[in-house]
N, C-alpha and C. Protein backbone atom coordinates (compact mmCIF):
# COMPACT_ATOMS: atom_id res chain seq x y z
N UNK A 1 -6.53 5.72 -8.50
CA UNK A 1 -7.21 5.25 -7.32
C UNK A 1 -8.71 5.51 -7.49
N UNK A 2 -9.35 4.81 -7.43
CA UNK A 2 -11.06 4.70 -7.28
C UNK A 2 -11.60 5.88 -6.30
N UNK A 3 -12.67 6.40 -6.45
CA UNK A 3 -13.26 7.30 -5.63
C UNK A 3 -13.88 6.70 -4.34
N UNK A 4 -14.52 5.70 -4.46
CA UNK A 4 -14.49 5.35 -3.18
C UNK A 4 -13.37 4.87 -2.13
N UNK A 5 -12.08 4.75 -2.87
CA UNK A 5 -11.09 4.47 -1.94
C UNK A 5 -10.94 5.79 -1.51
N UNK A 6 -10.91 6.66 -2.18
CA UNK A 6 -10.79 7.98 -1.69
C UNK A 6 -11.08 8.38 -0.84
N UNK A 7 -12.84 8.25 -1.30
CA UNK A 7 -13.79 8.66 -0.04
C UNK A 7 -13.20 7.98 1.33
N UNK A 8 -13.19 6.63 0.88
CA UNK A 8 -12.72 5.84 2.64
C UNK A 8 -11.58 6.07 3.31
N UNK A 9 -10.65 6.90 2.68
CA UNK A 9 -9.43 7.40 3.04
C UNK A 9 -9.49 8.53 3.41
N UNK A 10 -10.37 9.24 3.04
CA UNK A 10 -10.22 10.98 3.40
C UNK A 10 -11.02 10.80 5.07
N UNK A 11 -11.60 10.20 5.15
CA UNK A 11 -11.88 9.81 6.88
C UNK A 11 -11.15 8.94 7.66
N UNK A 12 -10.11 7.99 7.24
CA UNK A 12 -9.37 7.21 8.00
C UNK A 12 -7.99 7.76 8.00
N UNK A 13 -7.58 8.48 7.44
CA UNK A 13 -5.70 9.37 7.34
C UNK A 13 -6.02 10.68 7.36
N UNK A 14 -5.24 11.06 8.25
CA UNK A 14 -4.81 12.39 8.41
C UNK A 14 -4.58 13.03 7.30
N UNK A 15 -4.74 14.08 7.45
CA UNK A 15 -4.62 15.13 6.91
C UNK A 15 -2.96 15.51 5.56
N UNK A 16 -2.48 14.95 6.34
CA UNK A 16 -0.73 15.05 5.64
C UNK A 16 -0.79 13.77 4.81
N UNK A 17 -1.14 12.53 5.67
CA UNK A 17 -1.22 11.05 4.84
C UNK A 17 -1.91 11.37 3.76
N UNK A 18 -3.13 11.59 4.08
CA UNK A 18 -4.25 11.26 2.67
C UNK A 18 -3.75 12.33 1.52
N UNK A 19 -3.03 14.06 1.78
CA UNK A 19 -1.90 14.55 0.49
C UNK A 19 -0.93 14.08 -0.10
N UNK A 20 -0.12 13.25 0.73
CA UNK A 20 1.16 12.09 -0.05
C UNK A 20 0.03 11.15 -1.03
N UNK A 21 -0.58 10.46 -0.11
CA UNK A 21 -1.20 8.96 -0.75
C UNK A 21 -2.42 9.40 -1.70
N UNK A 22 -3.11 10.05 -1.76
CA UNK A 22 -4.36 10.07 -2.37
C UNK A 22 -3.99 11.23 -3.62
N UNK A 23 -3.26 12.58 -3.03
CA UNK A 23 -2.83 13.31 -3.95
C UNK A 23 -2.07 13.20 -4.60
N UNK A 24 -1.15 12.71 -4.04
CA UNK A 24 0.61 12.64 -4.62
C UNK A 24 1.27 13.57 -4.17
N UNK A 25 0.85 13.87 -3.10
CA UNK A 25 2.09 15.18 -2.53
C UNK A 25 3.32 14.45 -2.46
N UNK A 26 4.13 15.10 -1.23
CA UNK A 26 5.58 15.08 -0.51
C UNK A 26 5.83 15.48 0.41
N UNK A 27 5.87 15.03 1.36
CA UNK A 27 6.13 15.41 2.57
C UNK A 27 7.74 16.14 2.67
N UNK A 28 8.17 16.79 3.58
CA UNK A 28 8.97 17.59 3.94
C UNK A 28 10.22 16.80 3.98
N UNK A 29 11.48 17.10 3.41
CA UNK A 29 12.09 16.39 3.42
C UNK A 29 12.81 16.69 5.40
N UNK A 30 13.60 15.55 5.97
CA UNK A 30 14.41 15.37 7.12
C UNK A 30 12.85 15.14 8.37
N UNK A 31 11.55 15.70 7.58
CA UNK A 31 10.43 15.99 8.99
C UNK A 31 9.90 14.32 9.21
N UNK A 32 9.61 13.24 8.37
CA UNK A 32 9.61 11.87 8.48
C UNK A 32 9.46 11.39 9.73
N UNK A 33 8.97 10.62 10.46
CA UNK A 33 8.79 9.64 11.59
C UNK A 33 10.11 8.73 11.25
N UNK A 34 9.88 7.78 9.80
CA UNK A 34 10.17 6.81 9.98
C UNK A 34 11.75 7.58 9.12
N UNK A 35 12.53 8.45 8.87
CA UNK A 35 13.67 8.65 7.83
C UNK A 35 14.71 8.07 8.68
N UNK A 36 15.34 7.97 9.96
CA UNK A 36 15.94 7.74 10.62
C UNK A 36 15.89 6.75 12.02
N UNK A 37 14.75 6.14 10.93
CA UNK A 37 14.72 5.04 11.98
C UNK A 37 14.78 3.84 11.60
N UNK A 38 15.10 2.85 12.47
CA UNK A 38 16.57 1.60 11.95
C UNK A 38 16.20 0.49 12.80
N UNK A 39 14.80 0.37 13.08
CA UNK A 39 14.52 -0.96 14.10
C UNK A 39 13.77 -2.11 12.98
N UNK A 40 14.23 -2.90 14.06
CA UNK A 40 14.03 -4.41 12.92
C UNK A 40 12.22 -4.29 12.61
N UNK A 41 11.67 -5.06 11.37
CA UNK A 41 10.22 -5.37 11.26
C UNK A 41 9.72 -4.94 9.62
N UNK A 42 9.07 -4.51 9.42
CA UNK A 42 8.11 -4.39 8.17
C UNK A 42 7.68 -3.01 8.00
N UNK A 43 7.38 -2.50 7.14
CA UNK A 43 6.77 -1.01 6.62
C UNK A 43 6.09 -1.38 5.66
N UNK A 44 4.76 -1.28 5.91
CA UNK A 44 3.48 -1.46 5.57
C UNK A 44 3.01 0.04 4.92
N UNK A 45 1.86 -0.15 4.03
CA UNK A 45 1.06 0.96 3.02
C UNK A 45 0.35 1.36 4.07
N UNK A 46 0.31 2.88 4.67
CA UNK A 46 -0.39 3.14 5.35
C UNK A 46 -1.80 3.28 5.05
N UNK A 47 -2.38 3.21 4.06
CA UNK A 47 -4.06 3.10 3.47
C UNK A 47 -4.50 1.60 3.18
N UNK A 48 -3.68 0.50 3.11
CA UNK A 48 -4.29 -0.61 2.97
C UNK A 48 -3.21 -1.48 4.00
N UNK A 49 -2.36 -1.62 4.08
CA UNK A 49 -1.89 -2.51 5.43
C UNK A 49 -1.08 -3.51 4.53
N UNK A 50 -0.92 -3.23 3.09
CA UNK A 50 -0.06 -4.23 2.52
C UNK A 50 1.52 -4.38 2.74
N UNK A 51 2.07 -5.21 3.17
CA UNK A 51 3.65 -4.77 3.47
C UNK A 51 4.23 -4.75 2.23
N UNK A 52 5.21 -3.99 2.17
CA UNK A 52 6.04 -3.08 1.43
C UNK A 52 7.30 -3.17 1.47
N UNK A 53 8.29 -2.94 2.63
CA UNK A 53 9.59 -2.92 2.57
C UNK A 53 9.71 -3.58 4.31
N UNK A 54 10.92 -4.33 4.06
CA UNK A 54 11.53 -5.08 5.14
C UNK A 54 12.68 -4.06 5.73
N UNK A 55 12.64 -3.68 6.94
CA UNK A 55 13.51 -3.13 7.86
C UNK A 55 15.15 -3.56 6.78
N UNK A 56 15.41 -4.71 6.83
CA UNK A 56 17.02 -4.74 6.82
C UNK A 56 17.58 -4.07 5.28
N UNK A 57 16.41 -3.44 4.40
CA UNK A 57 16.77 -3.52 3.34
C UNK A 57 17.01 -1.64 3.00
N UNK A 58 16.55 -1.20 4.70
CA UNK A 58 16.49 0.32 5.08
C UNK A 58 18.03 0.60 4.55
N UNK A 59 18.14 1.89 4.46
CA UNK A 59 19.64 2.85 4.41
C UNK A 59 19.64 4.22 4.53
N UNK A 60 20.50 4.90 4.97
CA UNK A 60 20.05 6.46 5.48
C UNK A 60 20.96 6.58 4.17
N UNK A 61 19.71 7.47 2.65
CA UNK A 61 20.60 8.15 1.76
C UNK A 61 21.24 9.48 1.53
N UNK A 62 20.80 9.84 3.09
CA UNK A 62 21.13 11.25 2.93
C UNK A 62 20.10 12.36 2.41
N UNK A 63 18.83 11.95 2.02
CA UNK A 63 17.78 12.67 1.08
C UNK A 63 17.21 13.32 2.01
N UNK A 64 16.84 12.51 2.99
CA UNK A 64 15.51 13.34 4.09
C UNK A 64 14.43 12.54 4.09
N UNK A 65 14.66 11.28 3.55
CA UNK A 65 13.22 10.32 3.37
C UNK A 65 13.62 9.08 3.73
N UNK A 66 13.08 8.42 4.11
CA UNK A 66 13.13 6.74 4.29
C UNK A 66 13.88 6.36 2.82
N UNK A 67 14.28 5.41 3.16
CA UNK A 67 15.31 5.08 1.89
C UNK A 67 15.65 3.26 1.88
N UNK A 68 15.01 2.79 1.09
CA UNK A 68 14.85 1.32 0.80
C UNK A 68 16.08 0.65 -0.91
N UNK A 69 16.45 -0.55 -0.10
CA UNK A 69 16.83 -1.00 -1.64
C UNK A 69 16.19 -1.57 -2.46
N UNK A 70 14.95 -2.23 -2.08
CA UNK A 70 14.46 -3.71 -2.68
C UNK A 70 12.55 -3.18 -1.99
N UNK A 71 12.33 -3.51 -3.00
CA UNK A 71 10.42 -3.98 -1.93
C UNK A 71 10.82 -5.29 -0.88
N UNK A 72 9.47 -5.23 -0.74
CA UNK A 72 9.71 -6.73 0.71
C UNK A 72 9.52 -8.09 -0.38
N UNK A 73 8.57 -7.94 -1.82
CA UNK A 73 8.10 -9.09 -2.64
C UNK A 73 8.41 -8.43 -4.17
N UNK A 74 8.38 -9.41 -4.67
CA UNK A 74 8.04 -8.54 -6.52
C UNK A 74 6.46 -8.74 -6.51
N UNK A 75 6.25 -7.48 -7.03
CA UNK A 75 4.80 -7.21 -7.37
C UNK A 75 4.24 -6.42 -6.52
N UNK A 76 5.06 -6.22 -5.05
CA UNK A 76 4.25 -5.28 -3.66
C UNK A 76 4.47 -4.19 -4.08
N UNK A 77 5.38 -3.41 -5.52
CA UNK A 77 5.20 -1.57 -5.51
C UNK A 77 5.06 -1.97 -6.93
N UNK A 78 4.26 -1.06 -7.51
CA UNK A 78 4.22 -0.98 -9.15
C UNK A 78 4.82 0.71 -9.24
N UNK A 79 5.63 0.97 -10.50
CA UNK A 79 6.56 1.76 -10.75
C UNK A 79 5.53 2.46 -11.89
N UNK A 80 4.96 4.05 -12.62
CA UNK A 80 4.61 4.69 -12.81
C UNK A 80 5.92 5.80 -13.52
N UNK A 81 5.82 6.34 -14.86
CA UNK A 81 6.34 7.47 -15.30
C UNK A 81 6.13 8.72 -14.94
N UNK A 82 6.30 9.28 -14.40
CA UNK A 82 6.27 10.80 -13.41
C UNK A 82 6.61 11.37 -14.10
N UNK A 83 6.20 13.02 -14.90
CA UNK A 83 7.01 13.93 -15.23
C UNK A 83 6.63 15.56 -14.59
N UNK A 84 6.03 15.18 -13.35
CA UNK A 84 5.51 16.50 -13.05
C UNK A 84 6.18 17.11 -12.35
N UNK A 85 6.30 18.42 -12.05
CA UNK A 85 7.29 19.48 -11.34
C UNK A 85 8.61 19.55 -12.38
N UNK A 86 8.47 19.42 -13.73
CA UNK A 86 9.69 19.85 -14.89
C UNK A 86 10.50 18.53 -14.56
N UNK A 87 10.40 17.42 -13.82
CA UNK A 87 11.21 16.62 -13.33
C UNK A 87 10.65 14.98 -14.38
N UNK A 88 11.63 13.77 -14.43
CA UNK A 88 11.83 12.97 -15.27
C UNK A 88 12.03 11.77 -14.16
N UNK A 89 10.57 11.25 -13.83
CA UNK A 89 11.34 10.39 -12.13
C UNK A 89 10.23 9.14 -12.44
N UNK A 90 10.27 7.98 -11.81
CA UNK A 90 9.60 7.10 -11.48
C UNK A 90 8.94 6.93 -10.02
N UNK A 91 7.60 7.19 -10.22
CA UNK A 91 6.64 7.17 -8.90
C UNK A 91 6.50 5.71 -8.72
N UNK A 92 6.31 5.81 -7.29
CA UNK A 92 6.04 4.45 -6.94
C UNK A 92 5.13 4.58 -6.20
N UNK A 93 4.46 3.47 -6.07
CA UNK A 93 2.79 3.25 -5.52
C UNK A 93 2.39 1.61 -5.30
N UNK A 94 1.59 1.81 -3.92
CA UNK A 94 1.68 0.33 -3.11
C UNK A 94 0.21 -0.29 -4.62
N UNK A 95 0.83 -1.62 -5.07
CA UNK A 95 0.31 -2.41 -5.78
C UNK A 95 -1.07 -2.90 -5.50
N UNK A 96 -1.29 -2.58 -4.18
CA UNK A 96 -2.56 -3.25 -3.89
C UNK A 96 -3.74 -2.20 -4.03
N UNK A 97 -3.21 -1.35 -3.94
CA UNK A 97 -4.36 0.18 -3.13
C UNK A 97 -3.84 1.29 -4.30
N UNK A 98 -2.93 1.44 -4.76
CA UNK A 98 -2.55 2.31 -5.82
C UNK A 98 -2.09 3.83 -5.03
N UNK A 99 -2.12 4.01 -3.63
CA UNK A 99 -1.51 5.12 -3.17
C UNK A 99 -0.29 5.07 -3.33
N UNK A 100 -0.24 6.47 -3.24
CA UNK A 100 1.53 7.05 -3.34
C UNK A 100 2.47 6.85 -2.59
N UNK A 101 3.58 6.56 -2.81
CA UNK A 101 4.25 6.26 -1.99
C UNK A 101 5.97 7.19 -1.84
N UNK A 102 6.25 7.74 -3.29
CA UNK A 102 7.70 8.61 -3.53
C UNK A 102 8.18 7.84 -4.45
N UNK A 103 9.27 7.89 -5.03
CA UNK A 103 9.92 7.84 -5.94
C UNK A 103 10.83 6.60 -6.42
N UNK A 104 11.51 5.98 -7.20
CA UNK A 104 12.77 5.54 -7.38
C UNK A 104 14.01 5.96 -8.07
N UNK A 105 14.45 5.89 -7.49
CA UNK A 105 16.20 6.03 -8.51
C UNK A 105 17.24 5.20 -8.55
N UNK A 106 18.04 5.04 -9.32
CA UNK A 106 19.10 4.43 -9.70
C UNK A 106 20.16 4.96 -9.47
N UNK A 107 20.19 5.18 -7.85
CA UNK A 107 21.18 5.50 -7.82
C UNK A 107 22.04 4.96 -6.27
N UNK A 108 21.15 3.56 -5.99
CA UNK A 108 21.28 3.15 -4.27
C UNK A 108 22.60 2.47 -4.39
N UNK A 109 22.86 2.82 -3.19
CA UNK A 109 24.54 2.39 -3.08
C UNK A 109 24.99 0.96 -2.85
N UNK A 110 23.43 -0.34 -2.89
CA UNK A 110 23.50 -1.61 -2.69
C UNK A 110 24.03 -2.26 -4.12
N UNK A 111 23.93 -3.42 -4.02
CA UNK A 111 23.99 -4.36 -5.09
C UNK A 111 22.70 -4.45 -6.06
N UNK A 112 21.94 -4.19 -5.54
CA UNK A 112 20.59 -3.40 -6.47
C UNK A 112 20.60 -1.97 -7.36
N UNK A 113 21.62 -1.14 -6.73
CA UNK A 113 21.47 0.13 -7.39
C UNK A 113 20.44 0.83 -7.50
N UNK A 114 19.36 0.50 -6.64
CA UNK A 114 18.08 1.05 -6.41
C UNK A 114 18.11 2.14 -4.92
N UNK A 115 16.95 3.37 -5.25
CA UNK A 115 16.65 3.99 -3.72
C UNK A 115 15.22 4.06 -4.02
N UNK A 116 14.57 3.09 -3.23
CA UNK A 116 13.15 3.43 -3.41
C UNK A 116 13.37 5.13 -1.93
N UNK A 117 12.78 5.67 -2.60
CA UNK A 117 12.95 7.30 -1.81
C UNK A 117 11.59 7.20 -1.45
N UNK A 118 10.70 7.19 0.23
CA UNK A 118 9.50 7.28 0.52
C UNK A 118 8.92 8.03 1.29
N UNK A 119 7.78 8.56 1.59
CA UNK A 119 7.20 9.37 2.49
C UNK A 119 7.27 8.99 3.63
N UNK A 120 7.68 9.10 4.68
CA UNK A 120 7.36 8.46 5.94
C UNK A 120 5.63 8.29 6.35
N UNK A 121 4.93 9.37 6.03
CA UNK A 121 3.34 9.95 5.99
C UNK A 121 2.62 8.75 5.54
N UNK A 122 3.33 8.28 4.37
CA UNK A 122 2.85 6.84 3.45
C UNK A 122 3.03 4.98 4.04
N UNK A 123 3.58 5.63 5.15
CA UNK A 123 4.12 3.99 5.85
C UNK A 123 3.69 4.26 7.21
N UNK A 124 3.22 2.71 7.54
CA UNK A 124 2.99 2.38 8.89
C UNK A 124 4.13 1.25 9.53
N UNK A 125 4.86 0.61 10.46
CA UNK A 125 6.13 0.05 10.91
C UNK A 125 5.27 -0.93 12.18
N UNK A 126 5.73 -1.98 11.61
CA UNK A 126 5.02 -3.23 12.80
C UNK A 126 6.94 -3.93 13.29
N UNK A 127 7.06 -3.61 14.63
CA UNK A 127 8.37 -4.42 14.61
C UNK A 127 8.04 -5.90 14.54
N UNK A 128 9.42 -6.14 15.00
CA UNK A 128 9.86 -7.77 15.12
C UNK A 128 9.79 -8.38 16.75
């Protein structure tokens, strides 16, 4: 991510947002806004407003995080080799803005076999 996105982010997101997205933190797992929530609409990059994941494609995996099968487009998350914390994972990050977003695995219980695993901190939710 560019320093001036930085800069323009460290004054427009909170405090918790701008550690997921700008640092690469993790938010707490089960503490989420959005982990358990199931209303129709869009989940948008909370630092640039790009949409990301479509409500119907939500699933509670049991993790403590928002839990997606599919992006909303191909090309809206670009996928990254992660090996930090002794761990072997694929980061994911909104394509437009390059913030963080959590993880993927292969291990979603759809016809995709995907869990995009996400911060709630990292998403903003426009219903339908």
């Amino acid at each position: 991510m560019k320093q001036d996105l930085k800069d323009k982010l460290k004054q427009q997101l909170d405090a918790k947002s701008y550690h997921v997205i700008v640092e690469k933190g993790t938010e707490m797992p089960h503490s989420g806004e959005y982990n358990l929530h199931f209303e129709a609409g869009t989940y948008h990059c909370k630092a640039c407003g790009a949409p990301l994941f479509a409500a119907e494609t939500k699933f509670d995996a049991g993790c403590g995080w928002p839990s997606f099968d599919q992006a909303i487009a191909e090309g809206s998350i670009r996928e990254h080799f992660d090996d930090s914390h002794g761990m072997r994972r694929t980061e994911i990050t909104c394509a437009q803005c390059d913030g963080h977003l959590g993880h993927v695995f292969n291990d979603g219980p759809t016809a995709s076999g995907l869990r995009y695993c996400v911060n709630s901190v990292s998403l903003d939710f426009e219903a339908e």
